[in-house]
C-alpha atoms as a PDB file:
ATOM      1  CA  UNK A   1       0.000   0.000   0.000  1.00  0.00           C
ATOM      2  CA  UNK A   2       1.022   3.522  -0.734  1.00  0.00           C
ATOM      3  CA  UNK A   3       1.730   5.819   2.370  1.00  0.00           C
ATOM      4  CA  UNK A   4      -0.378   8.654   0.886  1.00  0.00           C
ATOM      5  CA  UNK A   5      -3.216   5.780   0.321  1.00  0.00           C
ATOM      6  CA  UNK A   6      -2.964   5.127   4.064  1.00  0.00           C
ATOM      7  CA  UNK A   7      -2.948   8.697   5.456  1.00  0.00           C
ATOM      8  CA  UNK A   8      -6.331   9.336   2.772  1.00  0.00           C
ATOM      9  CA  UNK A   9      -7.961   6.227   4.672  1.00  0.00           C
ATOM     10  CA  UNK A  10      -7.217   7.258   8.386  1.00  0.00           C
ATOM     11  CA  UNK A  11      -8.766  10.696   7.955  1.00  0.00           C
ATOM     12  CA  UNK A  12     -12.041   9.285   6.598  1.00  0.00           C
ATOM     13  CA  UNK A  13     -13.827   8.794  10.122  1.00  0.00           C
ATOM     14  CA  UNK A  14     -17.076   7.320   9.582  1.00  0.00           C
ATOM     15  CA  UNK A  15     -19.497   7.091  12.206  1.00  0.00           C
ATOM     16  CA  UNK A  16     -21.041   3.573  11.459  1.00  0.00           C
ATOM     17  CA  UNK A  17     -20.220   0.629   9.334  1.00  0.00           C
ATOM     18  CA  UNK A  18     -19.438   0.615   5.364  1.00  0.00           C
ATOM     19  CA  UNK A  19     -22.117   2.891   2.773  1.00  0.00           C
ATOM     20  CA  UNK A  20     -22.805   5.554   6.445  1.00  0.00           C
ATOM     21  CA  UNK A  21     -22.057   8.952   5.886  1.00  0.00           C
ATOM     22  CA  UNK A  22     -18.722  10.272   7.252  1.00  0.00           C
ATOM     23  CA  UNK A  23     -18.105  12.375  10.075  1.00  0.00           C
ATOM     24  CA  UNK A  24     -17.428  16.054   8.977  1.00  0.00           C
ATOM     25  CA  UNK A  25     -15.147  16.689  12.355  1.00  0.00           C
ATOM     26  CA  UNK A  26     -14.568  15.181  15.866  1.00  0.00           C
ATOM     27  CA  UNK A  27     -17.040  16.441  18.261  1.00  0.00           C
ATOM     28  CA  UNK A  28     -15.501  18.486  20.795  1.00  0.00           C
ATOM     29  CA  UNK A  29     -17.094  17.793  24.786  1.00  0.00           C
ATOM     30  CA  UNK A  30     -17.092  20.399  27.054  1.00  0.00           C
ATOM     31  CA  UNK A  31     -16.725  19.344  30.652  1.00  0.00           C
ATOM     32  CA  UNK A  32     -16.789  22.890  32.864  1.00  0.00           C
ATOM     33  CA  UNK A  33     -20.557  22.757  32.132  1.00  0.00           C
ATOM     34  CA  UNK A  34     -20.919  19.408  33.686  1.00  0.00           C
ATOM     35  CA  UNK A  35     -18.887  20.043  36.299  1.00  0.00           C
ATOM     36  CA  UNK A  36     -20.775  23.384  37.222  1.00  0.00           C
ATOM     37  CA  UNK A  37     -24.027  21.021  36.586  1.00  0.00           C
ATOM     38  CA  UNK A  38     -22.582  18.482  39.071  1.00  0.00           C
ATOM     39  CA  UNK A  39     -22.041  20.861  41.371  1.00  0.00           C
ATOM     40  CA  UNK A  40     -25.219  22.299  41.746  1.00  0.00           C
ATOM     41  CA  UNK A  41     -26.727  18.963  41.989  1.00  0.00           C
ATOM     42  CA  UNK A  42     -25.491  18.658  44.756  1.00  0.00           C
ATOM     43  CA  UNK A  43     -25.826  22.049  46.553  1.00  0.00           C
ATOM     44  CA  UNK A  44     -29.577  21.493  45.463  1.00  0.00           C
ATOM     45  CA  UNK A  45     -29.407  18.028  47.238  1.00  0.00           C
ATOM     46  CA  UNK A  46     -27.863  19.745  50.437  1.00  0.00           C
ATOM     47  CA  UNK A  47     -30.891  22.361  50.736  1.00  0.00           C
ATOM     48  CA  UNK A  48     -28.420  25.231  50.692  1.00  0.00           C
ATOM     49  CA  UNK A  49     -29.594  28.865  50.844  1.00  0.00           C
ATOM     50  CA  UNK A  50     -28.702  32.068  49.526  1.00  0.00           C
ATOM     51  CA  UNK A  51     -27.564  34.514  52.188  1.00  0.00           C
ATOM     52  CA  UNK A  52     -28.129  38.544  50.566  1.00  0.00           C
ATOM     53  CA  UNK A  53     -25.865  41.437  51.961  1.00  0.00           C
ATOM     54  CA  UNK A  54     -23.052  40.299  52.443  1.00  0.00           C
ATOM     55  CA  UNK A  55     -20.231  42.668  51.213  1.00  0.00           C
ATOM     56  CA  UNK A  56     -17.292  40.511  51.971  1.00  0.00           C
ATOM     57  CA  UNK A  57     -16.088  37.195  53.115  1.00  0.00           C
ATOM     58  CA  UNK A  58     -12.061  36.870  54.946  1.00  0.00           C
ATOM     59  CA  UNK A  59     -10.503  33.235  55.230  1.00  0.00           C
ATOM     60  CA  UNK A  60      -7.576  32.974  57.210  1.00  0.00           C
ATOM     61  CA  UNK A  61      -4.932  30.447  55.942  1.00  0.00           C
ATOM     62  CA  UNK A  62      -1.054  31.077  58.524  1.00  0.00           C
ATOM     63  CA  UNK A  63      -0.525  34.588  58.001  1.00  0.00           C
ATOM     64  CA  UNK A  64      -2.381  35.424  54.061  1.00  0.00           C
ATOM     65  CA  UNK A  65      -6.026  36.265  53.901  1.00  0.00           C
ATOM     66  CA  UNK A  66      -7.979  35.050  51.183  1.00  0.00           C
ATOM     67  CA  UNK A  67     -10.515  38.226  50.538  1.00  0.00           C
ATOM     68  CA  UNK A  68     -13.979  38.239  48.249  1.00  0.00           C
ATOM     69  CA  UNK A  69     -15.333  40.933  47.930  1.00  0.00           C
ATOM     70  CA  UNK A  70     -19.303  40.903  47.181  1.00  0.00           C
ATOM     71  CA  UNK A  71     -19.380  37.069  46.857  1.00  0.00           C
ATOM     72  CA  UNK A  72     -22.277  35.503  46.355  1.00  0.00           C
ATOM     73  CA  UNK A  73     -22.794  32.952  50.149  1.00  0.00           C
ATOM     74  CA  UNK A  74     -24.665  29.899  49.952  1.00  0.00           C
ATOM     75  CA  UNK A  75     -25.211  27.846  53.421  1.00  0.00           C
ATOM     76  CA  UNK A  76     -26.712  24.701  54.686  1.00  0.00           C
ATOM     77  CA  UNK A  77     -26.071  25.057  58.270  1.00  0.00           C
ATOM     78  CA  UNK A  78     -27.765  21.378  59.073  1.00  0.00           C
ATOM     79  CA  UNK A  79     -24.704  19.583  56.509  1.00  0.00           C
ATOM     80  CA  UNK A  80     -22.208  22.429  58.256  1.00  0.00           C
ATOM     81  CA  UNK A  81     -21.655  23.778  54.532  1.00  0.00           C
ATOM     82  CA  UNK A  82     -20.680  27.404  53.568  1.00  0.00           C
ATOM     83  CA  UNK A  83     -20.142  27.556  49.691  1.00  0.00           C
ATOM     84  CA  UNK A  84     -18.544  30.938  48.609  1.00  0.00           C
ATOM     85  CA  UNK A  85     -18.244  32.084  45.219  1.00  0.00           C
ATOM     86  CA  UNK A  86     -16.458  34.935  43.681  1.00  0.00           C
ATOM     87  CA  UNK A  87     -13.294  36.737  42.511  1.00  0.00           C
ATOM     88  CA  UNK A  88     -10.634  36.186  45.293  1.00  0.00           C
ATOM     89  CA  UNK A  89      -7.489  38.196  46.409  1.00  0.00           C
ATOM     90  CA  UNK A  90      -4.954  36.897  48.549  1.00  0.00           C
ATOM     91  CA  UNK A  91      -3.354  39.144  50.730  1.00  0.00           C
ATOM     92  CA  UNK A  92      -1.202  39.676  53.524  1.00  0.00           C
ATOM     93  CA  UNK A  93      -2.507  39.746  56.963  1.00  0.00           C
ATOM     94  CA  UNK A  94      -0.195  42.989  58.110  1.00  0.00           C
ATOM     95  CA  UNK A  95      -1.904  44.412  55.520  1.00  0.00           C
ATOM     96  CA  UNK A  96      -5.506  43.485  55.999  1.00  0.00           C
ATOM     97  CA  UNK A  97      -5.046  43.978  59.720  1.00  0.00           C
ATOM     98  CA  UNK A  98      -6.169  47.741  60.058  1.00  0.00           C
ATOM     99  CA  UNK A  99      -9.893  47.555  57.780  1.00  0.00           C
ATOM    100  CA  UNK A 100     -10.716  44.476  59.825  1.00  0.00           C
ATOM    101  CA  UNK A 101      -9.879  44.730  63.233  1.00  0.00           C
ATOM    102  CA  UNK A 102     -13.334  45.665  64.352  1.00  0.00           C
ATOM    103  CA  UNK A 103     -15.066  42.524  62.868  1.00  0.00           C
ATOM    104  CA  UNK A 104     -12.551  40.130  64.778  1.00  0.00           C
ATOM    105  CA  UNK A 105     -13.363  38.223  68.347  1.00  0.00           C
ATOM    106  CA  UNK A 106     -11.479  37.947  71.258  1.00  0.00           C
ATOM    107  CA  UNK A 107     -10.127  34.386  70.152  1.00  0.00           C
ATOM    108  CA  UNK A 108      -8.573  36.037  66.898  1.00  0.00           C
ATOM    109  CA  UNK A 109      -6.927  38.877  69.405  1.00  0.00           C
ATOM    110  CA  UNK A 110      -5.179  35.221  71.713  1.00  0.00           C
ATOM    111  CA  UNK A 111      -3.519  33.927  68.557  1.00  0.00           C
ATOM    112  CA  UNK A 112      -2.279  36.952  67.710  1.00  0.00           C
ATOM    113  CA  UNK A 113      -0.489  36.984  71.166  1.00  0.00           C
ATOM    114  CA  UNK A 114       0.332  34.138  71.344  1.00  0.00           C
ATOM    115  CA  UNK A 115       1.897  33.764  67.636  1.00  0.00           C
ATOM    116  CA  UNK A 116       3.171  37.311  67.083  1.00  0.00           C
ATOM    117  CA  UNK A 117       3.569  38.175  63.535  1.00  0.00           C
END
């Protein structure tokens, strides 16, 4: 067989046996929509709930912050789930420290004695 023979009969894809039509191009599958599909599944099978007005969410990871601000807050406080989604920003804590200092508790003030930064 001729190698330009060969190379003309792998490209022809058909998509059943011999005399079906061939197969234009591959299908491409998307999987972020599934995922995001999958996902809310199962948010919908933990009965979370929107929670409106909240301007901005702070997790603490050592000494970054991990900052959203205007996310949108789902909870399910009977499965102990917080789902948070949004653009995040991770920043410093010695920088964070001032603009927050009045929406920490007295347990956040003990660390911070007891591991200086």
């Amino acid at each position: 067989m001729d190698v330009e023979k060969l190379k003309k009969m792998a490209g022809a894809v058909r998509t059943g046996g011999k005399g079906s039509i061939r197969r234009k191009k591959k299908a491409v599958h998307k999987t972020n929509t599934t995922d995001d599909k999958r996902l809310q599944s199962t948010l919908k099978r933990l009965n979370v709930n929107a929670i409106p007005a909240i301007e901005e969410v702070n997790i603490f990871k050592d000494d970054t912050v991990i900052q959203f601000q205007n996310p949108k807050v789902q909870a399910s406080i009977v499965a102990n789930t917080w789902v948070v989604s949004g653009t995040p920003q991770t920043k410093k804590l010695q920088d964070v420290l001032p603009g927050i200092i009045n929406q920490l508790g007295t347990c956040f003030f003990r660390h911070l004695f007891l591991y200086p930064l």
